[in-house]
C-alpha atoms as a PDB file:
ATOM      1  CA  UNK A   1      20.015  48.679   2.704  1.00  0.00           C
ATOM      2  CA  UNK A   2      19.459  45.326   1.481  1.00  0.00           C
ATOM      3  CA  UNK A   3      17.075  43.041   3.010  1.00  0.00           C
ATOM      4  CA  UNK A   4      18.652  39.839   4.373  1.00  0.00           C
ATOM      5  CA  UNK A   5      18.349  36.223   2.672  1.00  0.00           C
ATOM      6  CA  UNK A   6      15.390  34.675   4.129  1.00  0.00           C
ATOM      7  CA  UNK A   7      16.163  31.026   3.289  1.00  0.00           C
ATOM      8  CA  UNK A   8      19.398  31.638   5.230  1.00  0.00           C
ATOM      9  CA  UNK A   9      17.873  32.790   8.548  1.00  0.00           C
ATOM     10  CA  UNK A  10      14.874  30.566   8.285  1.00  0.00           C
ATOM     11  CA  UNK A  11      16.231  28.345  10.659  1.00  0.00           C
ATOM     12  CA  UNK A  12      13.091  26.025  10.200  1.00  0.00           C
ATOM     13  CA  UNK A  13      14.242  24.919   6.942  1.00  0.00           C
ATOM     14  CA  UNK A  14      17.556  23.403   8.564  1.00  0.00           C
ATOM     15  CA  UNK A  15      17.542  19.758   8.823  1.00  0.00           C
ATOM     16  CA  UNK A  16      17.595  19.387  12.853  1.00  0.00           C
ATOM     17  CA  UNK A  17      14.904  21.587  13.202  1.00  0.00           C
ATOM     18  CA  UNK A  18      13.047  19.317   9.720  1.00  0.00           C
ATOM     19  CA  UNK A  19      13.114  16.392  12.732  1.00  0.00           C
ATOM     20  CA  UNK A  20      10.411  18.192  14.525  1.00  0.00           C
ATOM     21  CA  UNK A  21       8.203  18.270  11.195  1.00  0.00           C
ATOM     22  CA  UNK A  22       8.749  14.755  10.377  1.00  0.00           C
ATOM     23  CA  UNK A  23       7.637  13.757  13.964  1.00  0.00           C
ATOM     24  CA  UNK A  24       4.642  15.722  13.619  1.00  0.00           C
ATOM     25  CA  UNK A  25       3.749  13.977  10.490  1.00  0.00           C
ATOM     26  CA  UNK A  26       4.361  10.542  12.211  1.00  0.00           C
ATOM     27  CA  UNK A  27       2.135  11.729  15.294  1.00  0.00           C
ATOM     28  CA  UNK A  28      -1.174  12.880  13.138  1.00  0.00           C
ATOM     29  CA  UNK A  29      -0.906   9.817  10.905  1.00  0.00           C
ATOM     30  CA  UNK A  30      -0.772   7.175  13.665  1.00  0.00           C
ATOM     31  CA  UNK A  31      -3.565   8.591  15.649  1.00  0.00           C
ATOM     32  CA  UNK A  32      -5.425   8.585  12.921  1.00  0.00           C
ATOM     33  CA  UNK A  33      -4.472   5.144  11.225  1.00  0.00           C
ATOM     34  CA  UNK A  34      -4.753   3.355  14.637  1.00  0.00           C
ATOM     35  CA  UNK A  35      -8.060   3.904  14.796  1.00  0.00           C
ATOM     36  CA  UNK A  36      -9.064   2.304  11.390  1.00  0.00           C
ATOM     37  CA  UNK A  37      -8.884  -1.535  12.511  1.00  0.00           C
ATOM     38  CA  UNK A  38      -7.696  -4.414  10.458  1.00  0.00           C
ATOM     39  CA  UNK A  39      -6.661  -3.096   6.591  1.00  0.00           C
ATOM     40  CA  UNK A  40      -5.405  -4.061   3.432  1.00  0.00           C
ATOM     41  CA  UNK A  41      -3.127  -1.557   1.517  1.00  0.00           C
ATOM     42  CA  UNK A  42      -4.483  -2.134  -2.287  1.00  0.00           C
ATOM     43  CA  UNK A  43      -1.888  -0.420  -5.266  1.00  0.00           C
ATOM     44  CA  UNK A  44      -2.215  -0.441  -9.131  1.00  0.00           C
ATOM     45  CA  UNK A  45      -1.613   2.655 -11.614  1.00  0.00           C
ATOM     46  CA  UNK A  46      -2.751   6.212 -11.891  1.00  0.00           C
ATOM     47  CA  UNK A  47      -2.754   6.500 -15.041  1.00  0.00           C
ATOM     48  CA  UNK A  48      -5.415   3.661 -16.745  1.00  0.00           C
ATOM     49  CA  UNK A  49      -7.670   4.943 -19.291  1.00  0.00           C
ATOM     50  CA  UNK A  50     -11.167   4.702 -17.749  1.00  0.00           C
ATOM     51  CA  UNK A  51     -12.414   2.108 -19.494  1.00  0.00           C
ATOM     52  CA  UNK A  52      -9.185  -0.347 -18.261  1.00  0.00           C
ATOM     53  CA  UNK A  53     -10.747  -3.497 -17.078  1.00  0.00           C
ATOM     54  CA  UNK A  54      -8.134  -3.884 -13.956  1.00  0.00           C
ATOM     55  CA  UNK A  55     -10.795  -0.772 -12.724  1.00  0.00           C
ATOM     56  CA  UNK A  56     -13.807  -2.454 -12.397  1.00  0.00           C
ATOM     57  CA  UNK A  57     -11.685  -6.037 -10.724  1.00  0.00           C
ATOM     58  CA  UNK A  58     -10.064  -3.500  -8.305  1.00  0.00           C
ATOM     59  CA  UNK A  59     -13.674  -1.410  -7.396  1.00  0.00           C
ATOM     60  CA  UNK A  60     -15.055  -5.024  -7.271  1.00  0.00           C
ATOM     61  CA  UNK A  61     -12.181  -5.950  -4.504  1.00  0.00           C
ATOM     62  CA  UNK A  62     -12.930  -2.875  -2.335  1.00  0.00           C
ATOM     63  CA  UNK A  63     -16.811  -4.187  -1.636  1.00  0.00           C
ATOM     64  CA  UNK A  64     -15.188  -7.595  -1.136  1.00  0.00           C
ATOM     65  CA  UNK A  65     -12.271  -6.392   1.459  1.00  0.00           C
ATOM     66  CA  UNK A  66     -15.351  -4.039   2.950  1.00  0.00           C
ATOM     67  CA  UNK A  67     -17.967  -7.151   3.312  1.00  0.00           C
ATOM     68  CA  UNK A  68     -14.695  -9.417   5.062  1.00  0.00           C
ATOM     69  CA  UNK A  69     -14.380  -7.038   7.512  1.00  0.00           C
ATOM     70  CA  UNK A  70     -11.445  -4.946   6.235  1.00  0.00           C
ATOM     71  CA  UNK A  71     -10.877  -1.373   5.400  1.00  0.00           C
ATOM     72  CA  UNK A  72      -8.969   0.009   2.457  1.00  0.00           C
ATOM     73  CA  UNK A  73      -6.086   2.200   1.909  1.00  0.00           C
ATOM     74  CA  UNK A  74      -4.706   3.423  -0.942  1.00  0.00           C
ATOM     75  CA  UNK A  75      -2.446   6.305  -2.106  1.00  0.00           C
ATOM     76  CA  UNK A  76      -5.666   8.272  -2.416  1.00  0.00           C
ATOM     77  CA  UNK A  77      -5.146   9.332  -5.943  1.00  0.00           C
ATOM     78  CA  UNK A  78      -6.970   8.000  -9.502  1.00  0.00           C
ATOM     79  CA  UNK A  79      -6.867   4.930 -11.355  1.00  0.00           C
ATOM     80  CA  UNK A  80      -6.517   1.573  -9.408  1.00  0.00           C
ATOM     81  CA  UNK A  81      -6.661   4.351  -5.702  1.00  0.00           C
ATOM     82  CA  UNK A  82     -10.024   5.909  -6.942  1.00  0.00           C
ATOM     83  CA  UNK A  83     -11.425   2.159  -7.816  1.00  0.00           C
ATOM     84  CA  UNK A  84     -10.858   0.437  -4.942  1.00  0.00           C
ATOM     85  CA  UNK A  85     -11.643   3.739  -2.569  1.00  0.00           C
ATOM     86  CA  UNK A  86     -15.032   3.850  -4.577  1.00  0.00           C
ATOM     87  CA  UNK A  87     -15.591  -0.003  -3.768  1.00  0.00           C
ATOM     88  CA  UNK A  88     -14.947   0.487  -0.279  1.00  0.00           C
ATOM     89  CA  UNK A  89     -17.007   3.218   0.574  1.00  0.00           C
ATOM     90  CA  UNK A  90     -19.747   2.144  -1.727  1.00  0.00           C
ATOM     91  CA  UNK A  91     -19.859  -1.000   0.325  1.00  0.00           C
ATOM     92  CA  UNK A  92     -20.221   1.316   3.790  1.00  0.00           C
ATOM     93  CA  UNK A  93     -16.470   0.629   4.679  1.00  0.00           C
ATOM     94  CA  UNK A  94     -13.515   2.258   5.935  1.00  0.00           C
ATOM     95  CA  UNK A  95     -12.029   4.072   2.467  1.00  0.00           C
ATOM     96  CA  UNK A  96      -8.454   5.513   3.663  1.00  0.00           C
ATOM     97  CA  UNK A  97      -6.348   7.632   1.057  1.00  0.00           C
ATOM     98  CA  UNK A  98      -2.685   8.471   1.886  1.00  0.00           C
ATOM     99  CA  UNK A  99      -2.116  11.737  -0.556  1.00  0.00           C
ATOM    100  CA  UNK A 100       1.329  12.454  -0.556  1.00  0.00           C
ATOM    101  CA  UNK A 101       2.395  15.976  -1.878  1.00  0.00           C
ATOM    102  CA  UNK A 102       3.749  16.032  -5.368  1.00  0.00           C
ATOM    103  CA  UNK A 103       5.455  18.711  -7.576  1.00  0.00           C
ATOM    104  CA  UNK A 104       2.627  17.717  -9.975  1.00  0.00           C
ATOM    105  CA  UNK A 105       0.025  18.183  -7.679  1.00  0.00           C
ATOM    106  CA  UNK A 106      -2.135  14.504  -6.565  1.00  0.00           C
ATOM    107  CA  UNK A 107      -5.501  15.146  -5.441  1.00  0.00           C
ATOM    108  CA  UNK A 108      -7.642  12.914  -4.037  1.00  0.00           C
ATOM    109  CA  UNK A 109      -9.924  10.751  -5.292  1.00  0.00           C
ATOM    110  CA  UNK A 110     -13.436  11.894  -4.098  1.00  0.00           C
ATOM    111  CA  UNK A 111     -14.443   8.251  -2.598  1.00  0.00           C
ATOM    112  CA  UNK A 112     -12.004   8.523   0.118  1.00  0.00           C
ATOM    113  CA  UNK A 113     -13.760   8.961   3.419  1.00  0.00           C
ATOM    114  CA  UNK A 114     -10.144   8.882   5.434  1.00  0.00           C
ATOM    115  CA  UNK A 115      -7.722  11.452   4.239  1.00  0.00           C
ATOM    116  CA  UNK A 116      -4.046  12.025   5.333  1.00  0.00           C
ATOM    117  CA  UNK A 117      -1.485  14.209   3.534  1.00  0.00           C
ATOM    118  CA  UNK A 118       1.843  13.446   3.617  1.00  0.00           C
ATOM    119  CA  UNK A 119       5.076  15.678   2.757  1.00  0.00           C
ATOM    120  CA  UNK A 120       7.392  12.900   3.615  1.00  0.00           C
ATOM    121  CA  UNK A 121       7.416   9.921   1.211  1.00  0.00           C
ATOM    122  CA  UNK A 122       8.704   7.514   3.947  1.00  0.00           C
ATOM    123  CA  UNK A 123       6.406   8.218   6.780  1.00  0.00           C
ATOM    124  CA  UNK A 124       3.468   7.374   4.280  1.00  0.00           C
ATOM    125  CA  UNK A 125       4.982   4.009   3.679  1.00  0.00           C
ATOM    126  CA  UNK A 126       5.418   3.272   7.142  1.00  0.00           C
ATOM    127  CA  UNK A 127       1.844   3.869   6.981  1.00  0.00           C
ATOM    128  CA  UNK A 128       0.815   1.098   3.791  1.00  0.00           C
ATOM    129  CA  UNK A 129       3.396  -1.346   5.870  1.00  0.00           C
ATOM    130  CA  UNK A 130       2.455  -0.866   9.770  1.00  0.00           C
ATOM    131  CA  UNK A 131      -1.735  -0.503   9.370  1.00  0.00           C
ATOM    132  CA  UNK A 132      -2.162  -3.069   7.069  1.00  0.00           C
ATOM    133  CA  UNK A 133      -2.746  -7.111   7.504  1.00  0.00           C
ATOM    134  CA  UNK A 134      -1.975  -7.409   3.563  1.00  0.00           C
ATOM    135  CA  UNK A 135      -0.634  -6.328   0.226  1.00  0.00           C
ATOM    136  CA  UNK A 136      -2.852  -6.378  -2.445  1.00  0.00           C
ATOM    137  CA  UNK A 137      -1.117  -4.945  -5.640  1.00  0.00           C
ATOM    138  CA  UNK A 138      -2.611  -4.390  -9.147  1.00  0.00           C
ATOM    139  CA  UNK A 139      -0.261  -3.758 -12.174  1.00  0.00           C
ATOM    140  CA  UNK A 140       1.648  -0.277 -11.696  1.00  0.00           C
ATOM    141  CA  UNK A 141       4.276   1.694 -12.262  1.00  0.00           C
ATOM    142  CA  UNK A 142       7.931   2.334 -10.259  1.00  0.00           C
ATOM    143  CA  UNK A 143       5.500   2.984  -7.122  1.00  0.00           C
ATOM    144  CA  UNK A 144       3.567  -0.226  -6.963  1.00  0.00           C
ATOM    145  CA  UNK A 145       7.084  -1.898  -7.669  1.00  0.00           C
ATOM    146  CA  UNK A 146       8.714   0.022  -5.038  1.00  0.00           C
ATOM    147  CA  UNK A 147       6.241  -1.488  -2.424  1.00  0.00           C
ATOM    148  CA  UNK A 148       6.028  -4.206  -3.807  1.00  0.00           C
ATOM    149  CA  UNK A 149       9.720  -5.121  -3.140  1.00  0.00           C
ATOM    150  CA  UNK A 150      10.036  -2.877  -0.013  1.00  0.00           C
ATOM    151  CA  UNK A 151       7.117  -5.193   1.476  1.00  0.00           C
ATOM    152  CA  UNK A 152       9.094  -8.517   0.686  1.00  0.00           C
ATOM    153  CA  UNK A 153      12.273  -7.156   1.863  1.00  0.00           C
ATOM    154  CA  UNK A 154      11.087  -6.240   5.125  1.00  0.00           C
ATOM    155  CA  UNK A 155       9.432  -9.952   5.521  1.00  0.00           C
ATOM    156  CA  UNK A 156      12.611 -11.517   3.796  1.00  0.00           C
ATOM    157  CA  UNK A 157      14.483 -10.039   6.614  1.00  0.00           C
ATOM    158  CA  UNK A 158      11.859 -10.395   9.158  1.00  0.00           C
ATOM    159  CA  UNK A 159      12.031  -7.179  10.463  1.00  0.00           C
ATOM    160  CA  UNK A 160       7.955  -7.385   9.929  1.00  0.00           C
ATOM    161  CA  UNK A 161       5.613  -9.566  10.434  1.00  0.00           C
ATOM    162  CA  UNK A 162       4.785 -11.976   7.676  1.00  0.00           C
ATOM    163  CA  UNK A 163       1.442 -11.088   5.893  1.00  0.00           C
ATOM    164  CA  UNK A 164       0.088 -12.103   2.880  1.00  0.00           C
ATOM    165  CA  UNK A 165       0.672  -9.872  -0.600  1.00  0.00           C
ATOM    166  CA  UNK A 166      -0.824 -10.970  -3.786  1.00  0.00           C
ATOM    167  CA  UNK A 167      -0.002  -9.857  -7.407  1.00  0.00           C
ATOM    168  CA  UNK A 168      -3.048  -8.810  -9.188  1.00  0.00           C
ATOM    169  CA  UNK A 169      -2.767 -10.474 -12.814  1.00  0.00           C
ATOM    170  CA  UNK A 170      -0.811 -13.800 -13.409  1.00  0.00           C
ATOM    171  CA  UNK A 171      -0.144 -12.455 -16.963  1.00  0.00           C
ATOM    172  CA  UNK A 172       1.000  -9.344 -15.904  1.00  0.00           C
ATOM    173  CA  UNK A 173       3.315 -10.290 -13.222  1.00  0.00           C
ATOM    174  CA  UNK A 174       4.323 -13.772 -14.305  1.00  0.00           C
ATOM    175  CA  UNK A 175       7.494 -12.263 -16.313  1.00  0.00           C
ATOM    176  CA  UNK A 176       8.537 -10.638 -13.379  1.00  0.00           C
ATOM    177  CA  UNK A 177       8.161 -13.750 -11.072  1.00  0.00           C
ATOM    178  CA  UNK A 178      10.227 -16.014 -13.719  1.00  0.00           C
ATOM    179  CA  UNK A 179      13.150 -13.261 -13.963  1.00  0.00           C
ATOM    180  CA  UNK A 180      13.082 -13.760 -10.057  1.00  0.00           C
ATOM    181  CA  UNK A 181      13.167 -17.657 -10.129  1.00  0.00           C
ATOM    182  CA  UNK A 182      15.989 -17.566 -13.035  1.00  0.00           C
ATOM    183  CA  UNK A 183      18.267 -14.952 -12.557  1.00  0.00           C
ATOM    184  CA  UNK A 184      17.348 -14.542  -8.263  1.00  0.00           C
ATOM    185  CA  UNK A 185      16.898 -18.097  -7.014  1.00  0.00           C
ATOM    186  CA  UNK A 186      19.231 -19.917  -9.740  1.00  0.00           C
ATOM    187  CA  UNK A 187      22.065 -17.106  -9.069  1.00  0.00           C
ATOM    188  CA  UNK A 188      21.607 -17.979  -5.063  1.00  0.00           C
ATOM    189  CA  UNK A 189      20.943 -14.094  -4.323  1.00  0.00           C
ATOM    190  CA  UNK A 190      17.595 -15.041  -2.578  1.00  0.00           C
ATOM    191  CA  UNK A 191      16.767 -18.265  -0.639  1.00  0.00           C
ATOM    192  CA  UNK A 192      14.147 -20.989  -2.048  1.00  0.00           C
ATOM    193  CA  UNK A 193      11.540 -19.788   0.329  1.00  0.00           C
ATOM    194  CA  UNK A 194      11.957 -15.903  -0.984  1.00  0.00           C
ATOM    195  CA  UNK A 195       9.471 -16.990  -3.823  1.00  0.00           C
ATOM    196  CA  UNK A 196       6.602 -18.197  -1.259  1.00  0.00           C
ATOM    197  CA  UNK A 197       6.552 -14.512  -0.532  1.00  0.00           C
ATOM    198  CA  UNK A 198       4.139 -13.653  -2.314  1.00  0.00           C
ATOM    199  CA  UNK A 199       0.921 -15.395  -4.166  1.00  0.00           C
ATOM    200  CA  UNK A 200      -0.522 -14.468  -7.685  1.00  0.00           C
ATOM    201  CA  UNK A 201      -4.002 -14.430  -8.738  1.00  0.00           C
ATOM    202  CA  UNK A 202      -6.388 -13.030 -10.947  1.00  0.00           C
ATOM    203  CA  UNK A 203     -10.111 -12.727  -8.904  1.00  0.00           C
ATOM    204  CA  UNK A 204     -10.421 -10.716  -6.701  1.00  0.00           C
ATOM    205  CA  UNK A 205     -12.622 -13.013  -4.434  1.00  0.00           C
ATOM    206  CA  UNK A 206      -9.346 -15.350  -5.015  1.00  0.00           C
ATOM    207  CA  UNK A 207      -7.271 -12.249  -3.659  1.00  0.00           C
ATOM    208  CA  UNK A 208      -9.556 -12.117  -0.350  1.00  0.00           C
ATOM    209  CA  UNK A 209      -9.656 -15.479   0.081  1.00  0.00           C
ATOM    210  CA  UNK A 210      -6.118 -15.774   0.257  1.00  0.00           C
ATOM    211  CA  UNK A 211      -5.616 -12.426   2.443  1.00  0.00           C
ATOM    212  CA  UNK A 212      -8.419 -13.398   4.712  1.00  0.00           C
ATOM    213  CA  UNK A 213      -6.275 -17.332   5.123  1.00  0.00           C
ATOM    214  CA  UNK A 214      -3.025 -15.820   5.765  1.00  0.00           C
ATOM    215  CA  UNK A 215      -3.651 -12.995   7.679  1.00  0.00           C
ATOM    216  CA  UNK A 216      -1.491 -13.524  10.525  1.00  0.00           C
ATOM    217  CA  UNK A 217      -3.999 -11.881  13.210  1.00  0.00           C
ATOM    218  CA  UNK A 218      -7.085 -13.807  12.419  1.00  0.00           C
ATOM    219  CA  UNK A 219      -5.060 -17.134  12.182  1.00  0.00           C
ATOM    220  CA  UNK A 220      -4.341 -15.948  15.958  1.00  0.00           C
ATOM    221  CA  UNK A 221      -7.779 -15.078  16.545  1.00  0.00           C
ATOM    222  CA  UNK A 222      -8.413 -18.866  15.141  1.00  0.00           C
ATOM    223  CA  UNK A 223      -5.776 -20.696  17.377  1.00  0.00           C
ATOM    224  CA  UNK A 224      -2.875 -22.441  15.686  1.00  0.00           C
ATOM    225  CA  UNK A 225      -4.804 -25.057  13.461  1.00  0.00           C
ATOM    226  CA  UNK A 226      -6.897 -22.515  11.463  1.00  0.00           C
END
């Protein structure tokens, strides 16, 4: 007699009943992201050679988010993840890595002291976007652009709260902001404050600086002249 399909009785694996698994994964990560206090969400490659200088600028910007009073999170994997994780817990901070499950498996870096795995690509993003008083991204691949523009959509349409996000690398990035002035702002697809969105920089302690300015809870925390 032959056995029956297992993949067509598993009734788990049907998408109503994937609802209930999603959830979950929402549940664990809030409890545990509430809990980590004011962040910023740092991105950059996984792939730079070891001896990449953006490495030692983005360890260097862990200590400095750690000594202002922030914690870090990261996708939790190497390159620009591993540097800034190893900053931040170096400095005694908060060092938070959001693994996400891949078919080539990510593991994480060792120098994260905050771990959450993730199945679902979109509930870890909620994560980077909803824990996090600021963007800070380093030059990338399609997954630091992808937040990238999924952060300034989601302020562009305000259906987030303004915070600051700053481009890692004038030299780097500038191509990408001119493209956007000629062919976005010239062709009247975004509006002429769409380009205030975000601020470019090269030091880290200039990347601080400007997330510590324009973070929108401590210029609450200030009163409305800070």
């Amino acid at each position: 007699m032959n056995e029956p399909n297992r993949d067509v009785i598993d009734f788990t694996k049907e998408d109503p009943w994937r609802v209930f698994r999603i959830m979950a994964e929402f549940v664990d990560s809030f409890e545990m992201m509430s809990k980590v206090g004011p962040a910023v969400s740092v991105f950059g490659g996984a792939q730079m050679p070891p001896t990449d200088p953006w490495l030692a600028k983005a360890e260097e910007l862990g200590r400095l988010l750690v000594k202002t009073g922030y914690a870090v999170i990261t996708g939790g994997g190497p390159g620009i993840m591993e540097a800034a994780n190893k900053g931040a817990s170096e400095a005694g901070g908060i060092s938070v890595g959001l693994n996400i499950e891949l078919p080539h498996e990510q593991k994480p870096n060792p120098y994260v002291n905050r771990l959450l795995e993730f199945r679902y690509f979109f509930v870890r993003k909620v994560c980077f976007v909803k824990y996090a008083s600021g963007f800070i991204l380093f030059p990338g691949g399609y997954g630091t652009l992808d937040e990238f523009f999924e952060s300034i959509t989601l302020i562009q349409t305000e259906r987030i709260q303004r915070f600051p996000i700053v481009l890692m690398g004038r030299e780097h990035w500038s191509g990408l902001a001119d493209w956007m002035r000629e062919k976005l702002l010239d062709g009247h697809l975004i509006g002429p404050g769409d380009l205030e969105l975000f601020h470019l920089a090269d030091d880290p302690r200039e990347a601080v600086e400007f997330i510590t300015a324009n973070d929108p809870q401590r210029r609450a925390a200030n009163g409305p002249h800070a």
